[in-house]
C-alpha atoms as a PDB file:
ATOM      1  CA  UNK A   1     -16.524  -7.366 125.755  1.00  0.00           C
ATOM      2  CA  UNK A   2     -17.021  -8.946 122.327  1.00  0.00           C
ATOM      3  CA  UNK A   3     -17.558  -5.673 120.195  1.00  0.00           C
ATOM      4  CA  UNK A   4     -16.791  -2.270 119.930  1.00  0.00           C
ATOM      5  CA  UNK A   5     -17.854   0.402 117.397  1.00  0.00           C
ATOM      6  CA  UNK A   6     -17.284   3.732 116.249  1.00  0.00           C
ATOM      7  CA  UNK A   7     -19.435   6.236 115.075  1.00  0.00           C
ATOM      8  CA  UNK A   8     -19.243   9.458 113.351  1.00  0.00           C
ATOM      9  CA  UNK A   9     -22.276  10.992 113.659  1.00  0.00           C
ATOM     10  CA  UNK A  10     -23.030  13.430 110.368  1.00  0.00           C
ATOM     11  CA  UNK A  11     -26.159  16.219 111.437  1.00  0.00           C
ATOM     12  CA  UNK A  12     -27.615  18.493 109.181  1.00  0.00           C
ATOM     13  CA  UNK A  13     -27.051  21.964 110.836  1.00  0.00           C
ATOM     14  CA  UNK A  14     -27.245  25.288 109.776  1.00  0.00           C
ATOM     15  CA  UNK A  15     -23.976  26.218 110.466  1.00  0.00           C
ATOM     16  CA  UNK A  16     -20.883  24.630 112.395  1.00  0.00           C
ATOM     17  CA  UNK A  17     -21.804  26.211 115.864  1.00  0.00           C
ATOM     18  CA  UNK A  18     -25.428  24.384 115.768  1.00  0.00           C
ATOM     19  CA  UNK A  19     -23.567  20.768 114.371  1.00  0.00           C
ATOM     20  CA  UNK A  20     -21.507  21.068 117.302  1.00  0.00           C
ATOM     21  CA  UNK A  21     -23.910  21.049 119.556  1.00  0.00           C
ATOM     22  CA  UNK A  22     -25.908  18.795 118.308  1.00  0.00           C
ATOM     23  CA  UNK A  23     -22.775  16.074 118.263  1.00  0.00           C
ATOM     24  CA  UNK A  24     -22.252  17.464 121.448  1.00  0.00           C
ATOM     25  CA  UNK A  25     -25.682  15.958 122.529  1.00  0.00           C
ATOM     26  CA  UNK A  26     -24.903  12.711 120.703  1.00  0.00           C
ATOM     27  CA  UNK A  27     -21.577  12.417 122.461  1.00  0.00           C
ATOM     28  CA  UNK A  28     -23.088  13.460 126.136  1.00  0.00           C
ATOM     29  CA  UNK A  29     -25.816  10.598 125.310  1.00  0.00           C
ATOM     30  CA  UNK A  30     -22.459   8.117 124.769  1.00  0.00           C
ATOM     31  CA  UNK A  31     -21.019   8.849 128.181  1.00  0.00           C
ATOM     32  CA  UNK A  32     -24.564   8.604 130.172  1.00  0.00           C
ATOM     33  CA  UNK A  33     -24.418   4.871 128.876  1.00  0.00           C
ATOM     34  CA  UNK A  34     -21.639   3.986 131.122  1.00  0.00           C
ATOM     35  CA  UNK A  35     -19.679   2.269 128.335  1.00  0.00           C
ATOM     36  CA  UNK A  36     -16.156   2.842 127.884  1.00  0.00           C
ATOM     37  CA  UNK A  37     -15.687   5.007 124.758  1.00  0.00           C
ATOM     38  CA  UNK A  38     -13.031   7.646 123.049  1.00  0.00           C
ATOM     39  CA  UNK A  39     -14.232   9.970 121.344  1.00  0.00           C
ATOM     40  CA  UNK A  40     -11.780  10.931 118.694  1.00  0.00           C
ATOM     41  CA  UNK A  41     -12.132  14.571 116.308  1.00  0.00           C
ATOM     42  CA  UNK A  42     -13.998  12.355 113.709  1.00  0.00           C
ATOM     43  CA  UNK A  43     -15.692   9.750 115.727  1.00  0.00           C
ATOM     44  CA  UNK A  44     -16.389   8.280 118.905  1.00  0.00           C
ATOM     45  CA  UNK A  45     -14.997   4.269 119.693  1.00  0.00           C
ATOM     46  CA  UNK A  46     -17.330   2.219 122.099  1.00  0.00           C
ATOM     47  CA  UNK A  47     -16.514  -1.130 123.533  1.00  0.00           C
ATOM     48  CA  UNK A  48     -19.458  -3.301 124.662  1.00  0.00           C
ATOM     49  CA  UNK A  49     -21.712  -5.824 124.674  1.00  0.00           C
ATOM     50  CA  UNK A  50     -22.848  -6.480 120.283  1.00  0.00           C
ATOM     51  CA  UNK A  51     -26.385  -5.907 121.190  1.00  0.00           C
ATOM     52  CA  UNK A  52     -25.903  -3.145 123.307  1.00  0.00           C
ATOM     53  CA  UNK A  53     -23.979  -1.147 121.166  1.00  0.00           C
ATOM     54  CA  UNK A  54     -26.587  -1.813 118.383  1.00  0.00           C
ATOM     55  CA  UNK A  55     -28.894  -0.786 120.167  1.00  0.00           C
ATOM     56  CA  UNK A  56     -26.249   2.750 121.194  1.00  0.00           C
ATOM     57  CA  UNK A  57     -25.417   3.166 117.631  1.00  0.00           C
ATOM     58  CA  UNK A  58     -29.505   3.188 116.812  1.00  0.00           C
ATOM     59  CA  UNK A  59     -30.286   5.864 119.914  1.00  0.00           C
ATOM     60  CA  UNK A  60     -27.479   7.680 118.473  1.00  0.00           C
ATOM     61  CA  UNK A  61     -29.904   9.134 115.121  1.00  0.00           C
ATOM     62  CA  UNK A  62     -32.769   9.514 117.408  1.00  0.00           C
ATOM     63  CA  UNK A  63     -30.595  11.929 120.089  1.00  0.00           C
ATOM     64  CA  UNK A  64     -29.497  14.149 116.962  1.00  0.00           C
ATOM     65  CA  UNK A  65     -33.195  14.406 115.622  1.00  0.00           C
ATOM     66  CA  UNK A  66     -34.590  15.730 118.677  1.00  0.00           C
ATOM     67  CA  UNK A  67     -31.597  18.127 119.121  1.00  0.00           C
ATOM     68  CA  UNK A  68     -32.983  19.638 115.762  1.00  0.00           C
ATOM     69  CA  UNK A  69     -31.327  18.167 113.099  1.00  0.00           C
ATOM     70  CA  UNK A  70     -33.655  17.566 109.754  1.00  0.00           C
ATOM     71  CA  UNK A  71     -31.622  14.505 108.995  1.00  0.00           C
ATOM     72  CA  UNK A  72     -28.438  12.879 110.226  1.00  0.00           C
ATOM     73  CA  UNK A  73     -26.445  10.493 108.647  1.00  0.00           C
ATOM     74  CA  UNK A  74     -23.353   8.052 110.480  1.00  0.00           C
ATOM     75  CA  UNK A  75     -20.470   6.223 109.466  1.00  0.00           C
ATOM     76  CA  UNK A  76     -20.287   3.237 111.553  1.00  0.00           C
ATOM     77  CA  UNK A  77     -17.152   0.852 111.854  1.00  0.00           C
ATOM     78  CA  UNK A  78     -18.255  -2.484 113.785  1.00  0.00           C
ATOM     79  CA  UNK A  79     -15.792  -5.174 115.504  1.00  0.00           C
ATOM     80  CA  UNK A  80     -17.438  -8.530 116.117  1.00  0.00           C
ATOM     81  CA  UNK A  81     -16.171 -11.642 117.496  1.00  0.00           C
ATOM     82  CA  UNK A  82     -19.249 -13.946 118.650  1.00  0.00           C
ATOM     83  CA  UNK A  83     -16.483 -16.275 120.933  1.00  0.00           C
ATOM     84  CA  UNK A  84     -14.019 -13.815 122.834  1.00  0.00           C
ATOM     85  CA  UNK A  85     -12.803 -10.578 123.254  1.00  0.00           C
ATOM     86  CA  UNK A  86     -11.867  -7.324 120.277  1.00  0.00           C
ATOM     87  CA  UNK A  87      -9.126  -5.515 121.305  1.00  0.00           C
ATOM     88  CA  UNK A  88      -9.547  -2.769 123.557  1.00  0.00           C
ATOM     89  CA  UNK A  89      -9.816   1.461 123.285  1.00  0.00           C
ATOM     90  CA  UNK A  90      -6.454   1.447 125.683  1.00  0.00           C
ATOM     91  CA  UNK A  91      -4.494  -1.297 123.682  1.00  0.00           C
ATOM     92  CA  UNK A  92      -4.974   0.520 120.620  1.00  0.00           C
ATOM     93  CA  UNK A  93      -4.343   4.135 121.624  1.00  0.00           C
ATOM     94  CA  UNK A  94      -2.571   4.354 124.623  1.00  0.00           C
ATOM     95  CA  UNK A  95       0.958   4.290 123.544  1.00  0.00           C
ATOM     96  CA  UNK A  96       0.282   7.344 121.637  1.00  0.00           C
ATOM     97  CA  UNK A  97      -1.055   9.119 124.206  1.00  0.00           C
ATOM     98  CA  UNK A  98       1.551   8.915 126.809  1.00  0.00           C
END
């Protein structure tokens, strides 16, 4: 695993009940990828493959769109290293979770 990302995905929604289900949508598209993730109460972490979770982070906007959103906008936060491994979801968190 030589990235990881997270995302906080931003709809526009009419009110907080519709924005929750559309990042409900986003998130359920996360977890049908099969990559490890976290998802956090401001964004979701996801360890991977560079490319792969490029190409996540992309299908991301499209899943929100076609849950109804007029627009979406996303923070992203990328970890990169080319030539070994970023530090995992469980080293990070785990210790505060226990």
């Amino acid at each position: 695993m030589n990235a990881s990302v997270a995302i906080q995905s931003l709809p526009e929604a009419k009110n907080d009940e519709e924005l929750i289900r559309i990042v409900d949508q986003v998130i359920d598209y996360i977890k049908s990828t099969g990559l490890n993730y976290y998802v956090g109460p401001f964004e979701t972490a996801i360890e991977g493959d560079y490319d792969e979770l490029m190409d996540v982070v992309k299908e991301c906007q499209h899943i929100a769109i076609r849950a109804g959103a007029p627009s979406v906008a996303a923070y992203i936060k990328v970890t990169y290293r080319p030539e070994g491994e970023v530090l995992t979801i469980e080293k990070k968190v785990t210790k505060h979770h226990q």
